[in-house]
PDB file of N, CA and C in Angstrom:
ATOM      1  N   UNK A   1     117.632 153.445  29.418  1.00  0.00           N
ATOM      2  CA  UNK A   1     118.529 153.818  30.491  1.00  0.00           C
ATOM      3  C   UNK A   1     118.845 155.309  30.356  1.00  0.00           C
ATOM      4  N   UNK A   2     118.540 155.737  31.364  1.00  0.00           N
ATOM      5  CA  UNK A   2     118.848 157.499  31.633  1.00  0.00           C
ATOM      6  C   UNK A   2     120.357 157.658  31.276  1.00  0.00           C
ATOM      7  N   UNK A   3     120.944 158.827  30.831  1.00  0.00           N
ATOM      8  CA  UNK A   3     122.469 159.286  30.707  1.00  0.00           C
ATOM      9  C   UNK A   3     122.788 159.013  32.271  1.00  0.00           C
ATOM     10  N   UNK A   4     122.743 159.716  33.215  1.00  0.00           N
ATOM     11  CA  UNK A   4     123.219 159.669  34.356  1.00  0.00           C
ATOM     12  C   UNK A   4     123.612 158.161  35.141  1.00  0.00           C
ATOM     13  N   UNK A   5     122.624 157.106  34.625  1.00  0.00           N
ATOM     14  CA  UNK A   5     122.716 155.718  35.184  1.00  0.00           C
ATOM     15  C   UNK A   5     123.652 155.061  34.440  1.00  0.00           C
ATOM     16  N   UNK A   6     123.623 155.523  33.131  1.00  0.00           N
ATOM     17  CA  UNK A   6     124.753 154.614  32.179  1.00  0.00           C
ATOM     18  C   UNK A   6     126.081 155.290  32.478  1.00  0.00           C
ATOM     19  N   UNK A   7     126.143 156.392  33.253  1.00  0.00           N
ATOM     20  CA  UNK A   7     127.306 156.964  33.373  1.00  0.00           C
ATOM     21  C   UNK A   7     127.897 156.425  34.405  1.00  0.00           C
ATOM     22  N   UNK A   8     126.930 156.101  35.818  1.00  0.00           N
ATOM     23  CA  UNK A   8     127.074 155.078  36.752  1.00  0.00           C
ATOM     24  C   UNK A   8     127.627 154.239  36.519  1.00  0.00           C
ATOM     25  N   UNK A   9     126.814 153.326  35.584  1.00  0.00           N
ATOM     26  CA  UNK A   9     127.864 151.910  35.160  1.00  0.00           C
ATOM     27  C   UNK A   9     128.810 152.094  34.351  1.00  0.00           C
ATOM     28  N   UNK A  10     129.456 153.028  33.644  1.00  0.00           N
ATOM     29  CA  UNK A  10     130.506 153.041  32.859  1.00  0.00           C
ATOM     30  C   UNK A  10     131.483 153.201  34.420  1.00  0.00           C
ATOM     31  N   UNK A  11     131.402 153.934  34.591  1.00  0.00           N
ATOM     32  CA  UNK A  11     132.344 154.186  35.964  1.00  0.00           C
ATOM     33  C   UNK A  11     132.319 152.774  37.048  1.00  0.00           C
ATOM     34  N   UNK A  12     131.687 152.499  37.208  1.00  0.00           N
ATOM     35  CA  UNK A  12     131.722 150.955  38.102  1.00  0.00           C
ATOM     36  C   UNK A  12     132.770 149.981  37.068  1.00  0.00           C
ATOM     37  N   UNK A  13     132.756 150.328  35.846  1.00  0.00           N
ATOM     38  CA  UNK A  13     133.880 149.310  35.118  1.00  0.00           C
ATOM     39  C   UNK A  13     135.335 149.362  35.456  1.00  0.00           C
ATOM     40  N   UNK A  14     136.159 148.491  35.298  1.00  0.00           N
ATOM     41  CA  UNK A  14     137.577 148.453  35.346  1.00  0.00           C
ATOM     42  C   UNK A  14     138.067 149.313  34.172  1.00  0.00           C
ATOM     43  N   UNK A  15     139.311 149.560  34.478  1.00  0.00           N
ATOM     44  CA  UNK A  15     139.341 151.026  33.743  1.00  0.00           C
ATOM     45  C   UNK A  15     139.888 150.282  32.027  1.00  0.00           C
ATOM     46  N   UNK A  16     140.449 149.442  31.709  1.00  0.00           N
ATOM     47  CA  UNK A  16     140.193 148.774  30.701  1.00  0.00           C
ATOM     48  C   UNK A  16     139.064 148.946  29.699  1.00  0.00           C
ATOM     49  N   UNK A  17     138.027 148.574  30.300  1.00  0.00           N
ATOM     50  CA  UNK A  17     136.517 148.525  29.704  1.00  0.00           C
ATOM     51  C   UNK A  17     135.755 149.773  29.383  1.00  0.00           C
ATOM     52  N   UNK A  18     136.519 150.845  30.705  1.00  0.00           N
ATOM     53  CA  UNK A  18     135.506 151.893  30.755  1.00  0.00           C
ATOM     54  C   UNK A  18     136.719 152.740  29.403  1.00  0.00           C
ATOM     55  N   UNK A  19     137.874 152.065  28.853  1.00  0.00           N
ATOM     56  CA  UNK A  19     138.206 152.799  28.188  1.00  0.00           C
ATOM     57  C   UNK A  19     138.109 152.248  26.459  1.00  0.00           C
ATOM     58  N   UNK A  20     137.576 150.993  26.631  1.00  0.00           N
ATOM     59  CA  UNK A  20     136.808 150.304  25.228  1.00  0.00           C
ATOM     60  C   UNK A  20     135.861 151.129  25.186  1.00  0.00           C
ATOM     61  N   UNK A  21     135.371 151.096  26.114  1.00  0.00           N
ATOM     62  CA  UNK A  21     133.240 152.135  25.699  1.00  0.00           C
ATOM     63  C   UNK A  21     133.574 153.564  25.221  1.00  0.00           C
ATOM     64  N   UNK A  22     134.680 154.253  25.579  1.00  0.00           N
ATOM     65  CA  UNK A  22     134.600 155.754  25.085  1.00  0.00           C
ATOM     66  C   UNK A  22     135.424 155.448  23.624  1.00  0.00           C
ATOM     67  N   UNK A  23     136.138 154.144  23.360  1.00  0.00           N
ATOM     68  CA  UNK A  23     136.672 154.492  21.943  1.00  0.00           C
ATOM     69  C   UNK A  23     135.610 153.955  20.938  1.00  0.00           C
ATOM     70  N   UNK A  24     135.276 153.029  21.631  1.00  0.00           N
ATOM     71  CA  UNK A  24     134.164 152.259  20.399  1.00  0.00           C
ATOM     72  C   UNK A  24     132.953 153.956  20.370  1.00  0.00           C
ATOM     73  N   UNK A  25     132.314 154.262  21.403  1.00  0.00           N
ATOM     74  CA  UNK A  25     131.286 155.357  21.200  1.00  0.00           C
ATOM     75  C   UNK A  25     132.227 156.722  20.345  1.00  0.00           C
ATOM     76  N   UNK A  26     132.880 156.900  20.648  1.00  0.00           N
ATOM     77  CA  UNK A  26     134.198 157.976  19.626  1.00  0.00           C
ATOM     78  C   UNK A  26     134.401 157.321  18.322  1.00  0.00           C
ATOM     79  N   UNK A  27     134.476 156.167  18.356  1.00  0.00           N
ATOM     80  CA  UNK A  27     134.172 155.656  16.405  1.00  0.00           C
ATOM     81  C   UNK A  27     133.173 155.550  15.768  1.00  0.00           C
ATOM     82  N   UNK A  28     132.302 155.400  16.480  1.00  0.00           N
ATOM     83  CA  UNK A  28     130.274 155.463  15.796  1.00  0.00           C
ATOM     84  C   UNK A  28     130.412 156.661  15.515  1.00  0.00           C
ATOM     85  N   UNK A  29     130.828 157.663  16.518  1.00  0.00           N
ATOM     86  CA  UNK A  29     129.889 159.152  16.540  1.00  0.00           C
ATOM     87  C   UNK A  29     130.898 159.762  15.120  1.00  0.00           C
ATOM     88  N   UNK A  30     131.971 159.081  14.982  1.00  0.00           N
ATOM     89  CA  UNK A  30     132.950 159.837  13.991  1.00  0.00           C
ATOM     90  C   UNK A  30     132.546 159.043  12.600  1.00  0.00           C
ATOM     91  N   UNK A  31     131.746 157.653  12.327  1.00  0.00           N
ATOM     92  CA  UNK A  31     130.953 157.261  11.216  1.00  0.00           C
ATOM     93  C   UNK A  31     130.133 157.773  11.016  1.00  0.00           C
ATOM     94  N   UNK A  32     129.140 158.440  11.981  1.00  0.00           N
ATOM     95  CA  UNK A  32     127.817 158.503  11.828  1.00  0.00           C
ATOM     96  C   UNK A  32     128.059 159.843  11.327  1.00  0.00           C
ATOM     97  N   UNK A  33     129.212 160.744  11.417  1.00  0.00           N
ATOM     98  CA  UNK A  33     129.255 161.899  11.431  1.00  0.00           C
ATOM     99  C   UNK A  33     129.753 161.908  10.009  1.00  0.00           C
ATOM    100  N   UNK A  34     130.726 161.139   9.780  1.00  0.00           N
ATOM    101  CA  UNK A  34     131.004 160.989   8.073  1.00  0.00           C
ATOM    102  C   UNK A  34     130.147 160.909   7.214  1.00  0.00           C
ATOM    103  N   UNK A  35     128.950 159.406   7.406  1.00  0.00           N
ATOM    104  CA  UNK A  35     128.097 159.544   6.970  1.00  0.00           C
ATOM    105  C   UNK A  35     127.275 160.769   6.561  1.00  0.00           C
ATOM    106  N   UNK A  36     127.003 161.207   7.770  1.00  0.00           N
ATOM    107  CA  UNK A  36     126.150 162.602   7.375  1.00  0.00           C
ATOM    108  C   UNK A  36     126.415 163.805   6.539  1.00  0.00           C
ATOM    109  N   UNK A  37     128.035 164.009   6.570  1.00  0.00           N
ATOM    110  CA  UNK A  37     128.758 164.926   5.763  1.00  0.00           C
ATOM    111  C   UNK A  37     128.714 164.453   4.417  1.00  0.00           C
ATOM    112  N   UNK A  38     128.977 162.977   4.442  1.00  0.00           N
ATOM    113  CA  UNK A  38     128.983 162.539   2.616  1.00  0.00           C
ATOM    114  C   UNK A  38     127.533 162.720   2.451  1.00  0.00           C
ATOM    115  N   UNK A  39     126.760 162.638   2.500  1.00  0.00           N
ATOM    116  CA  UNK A  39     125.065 162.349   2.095  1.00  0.00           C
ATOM    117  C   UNK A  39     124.345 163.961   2.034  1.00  0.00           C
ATOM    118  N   UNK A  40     125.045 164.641   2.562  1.00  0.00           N
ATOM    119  CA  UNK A  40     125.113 166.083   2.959  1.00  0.00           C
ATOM    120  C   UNK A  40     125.521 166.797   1.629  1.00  0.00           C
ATOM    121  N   UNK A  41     126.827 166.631   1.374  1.00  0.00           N
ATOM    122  CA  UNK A  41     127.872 166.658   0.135  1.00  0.00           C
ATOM    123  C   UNK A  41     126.763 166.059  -1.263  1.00  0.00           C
ATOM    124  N   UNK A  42     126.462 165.110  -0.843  1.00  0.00           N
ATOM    125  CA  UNK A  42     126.025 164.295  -1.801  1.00  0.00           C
ATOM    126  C   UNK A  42     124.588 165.350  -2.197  1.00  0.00           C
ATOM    127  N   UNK A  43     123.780 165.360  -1.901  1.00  0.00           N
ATOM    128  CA  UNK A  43     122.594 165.996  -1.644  1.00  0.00           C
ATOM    129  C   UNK A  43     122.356 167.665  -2.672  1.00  0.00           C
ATOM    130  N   UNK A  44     124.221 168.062  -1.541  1.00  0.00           N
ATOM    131  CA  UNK A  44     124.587 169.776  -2.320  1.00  0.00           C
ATOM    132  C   UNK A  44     124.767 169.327  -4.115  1.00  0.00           C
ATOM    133  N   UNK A  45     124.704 168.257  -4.105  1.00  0.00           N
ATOM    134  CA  UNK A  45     125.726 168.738  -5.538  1.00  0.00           C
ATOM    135  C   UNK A  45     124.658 167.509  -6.757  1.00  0.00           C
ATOM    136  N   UNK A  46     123.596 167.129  -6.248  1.00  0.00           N
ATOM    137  CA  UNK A  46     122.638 165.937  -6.472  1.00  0.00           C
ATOM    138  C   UNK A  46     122.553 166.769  -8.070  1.00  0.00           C
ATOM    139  N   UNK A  47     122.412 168.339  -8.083  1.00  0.00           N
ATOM    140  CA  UNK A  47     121.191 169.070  -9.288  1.00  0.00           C
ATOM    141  C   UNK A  47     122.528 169.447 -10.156  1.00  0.00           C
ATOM    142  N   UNK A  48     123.328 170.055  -9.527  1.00  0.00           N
ATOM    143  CA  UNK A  48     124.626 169.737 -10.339  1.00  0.00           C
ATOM    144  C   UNK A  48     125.353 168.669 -11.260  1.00  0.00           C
ATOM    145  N   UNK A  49     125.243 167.441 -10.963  1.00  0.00           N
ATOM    146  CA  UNK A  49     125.024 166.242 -11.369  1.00  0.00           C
ATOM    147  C   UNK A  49     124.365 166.197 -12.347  1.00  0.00           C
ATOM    148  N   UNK A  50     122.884 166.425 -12.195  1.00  0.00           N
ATOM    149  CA  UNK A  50     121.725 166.347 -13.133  1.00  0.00           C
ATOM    150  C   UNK A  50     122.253 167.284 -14.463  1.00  0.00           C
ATOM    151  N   UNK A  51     122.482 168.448 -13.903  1.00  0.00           N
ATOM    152  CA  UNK A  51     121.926 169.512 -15.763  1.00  0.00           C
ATOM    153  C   UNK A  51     123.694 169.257 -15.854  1.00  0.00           C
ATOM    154  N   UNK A  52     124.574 169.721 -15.219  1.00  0.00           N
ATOM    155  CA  UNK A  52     125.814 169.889 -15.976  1.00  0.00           C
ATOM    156  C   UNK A  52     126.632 168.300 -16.712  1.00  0.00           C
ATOM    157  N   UNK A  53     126.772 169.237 -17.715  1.00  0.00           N
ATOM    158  CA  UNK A  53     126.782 167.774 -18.963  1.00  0.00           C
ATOM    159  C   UNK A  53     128.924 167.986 -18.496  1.00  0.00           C
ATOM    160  N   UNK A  54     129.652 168.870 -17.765  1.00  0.00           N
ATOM    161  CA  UNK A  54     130.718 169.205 -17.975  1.00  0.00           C
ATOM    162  C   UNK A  54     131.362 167.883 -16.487  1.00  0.00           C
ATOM    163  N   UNK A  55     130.045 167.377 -15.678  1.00  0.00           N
ATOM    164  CA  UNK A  55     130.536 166.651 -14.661  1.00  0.00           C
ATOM    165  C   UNK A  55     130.100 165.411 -15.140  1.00  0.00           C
ATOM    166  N   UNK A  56     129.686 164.933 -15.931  1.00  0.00           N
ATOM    167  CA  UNK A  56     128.742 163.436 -16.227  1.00  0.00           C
ATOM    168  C   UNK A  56     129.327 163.364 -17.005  1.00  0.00           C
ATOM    169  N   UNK A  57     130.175 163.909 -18.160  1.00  0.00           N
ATOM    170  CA  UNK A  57     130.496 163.675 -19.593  1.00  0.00           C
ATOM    171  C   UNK A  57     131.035 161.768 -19.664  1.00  0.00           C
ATOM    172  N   UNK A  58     131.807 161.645 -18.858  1.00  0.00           N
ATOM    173  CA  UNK A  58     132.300 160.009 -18.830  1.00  0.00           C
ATOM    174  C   UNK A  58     131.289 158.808 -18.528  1.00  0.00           C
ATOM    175  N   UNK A  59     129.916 159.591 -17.880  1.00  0.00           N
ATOM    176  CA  UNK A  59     129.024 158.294 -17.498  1.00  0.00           C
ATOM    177  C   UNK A  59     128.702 157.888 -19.010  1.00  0.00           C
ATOM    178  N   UNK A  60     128.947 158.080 -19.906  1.00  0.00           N
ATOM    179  CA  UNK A  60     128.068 158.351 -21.460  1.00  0.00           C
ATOM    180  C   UNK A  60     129.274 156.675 -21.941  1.00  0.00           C
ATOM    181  N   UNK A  61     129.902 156.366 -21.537  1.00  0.00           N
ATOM    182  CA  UNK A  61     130.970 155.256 -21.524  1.00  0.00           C
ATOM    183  C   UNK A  61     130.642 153.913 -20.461  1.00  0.00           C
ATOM    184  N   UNK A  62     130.115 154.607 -19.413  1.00  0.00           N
ATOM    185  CA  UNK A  62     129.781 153.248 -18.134  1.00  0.00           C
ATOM    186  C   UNK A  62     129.485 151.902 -18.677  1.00  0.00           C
ATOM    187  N   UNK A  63     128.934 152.178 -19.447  1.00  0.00           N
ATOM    188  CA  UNK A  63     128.274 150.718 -20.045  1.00  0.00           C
ATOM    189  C   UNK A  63     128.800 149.927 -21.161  1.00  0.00           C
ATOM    190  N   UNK A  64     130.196 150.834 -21.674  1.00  0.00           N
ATOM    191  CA  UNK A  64     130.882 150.312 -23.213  1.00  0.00           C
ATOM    192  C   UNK A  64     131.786 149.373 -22.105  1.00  0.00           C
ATOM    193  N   UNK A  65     132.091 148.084 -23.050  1.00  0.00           N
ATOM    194  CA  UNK A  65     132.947 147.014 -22.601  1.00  0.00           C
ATOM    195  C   UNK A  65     134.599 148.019 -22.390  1.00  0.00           C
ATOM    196  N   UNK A  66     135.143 147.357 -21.331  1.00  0.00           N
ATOM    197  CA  UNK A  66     136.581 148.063 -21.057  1.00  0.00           C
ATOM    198  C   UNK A  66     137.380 146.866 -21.588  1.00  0.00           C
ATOM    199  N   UNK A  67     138.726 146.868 -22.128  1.00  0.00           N
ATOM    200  CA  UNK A  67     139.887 146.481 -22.803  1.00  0.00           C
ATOM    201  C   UNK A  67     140.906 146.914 -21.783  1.00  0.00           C
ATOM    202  N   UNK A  68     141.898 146.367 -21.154  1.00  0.00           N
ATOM    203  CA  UNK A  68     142.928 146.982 -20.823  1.00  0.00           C
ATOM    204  C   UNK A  68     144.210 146.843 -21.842  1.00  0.00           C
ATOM    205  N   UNK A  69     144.798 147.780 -22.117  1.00  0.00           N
ATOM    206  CA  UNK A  69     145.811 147.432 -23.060  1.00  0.00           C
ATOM    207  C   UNK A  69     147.217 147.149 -22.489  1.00  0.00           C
ATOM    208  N   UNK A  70     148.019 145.974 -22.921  1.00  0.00           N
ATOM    209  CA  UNK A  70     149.163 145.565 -22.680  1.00  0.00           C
ATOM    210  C   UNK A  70     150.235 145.525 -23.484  1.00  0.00           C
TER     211      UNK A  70
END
């Protein structure tokens, strides 16, 4: 469906509906956009991760059993 035709039928809706479709499409575009910023983020800092021993120092524990103390 062309932009222009779906714009057609958004507008033929009761204004109810035609105002579900712009919040639901305004919450994808604001996930999809998060998404991209974290994976983005994620990506910048992937080699950083790797060599610096000053950001990983605690993964060296991930795997020791945890105790909570009471």
């Amino acid at each position: 469906m062309r932009t222009t035709e779906l714009i057609k039928e958004i507008q033929n809706l009761p204004l109810q509906k035609r105002i579900y479709v712009i919040e639901k499409t305004i919450h994808l575009i604001r996930k999809q956009e998060d998404s991209a910023q974290m994976r983005n983020a994620a990506d910048a800092l992937f080699s950083d991760y790797k060599s610096d021993k000053e950001l990983t120092i605690f993964t060296d524990i991930d795997f020791e059993n945890f105790y909570e103390a009471r």
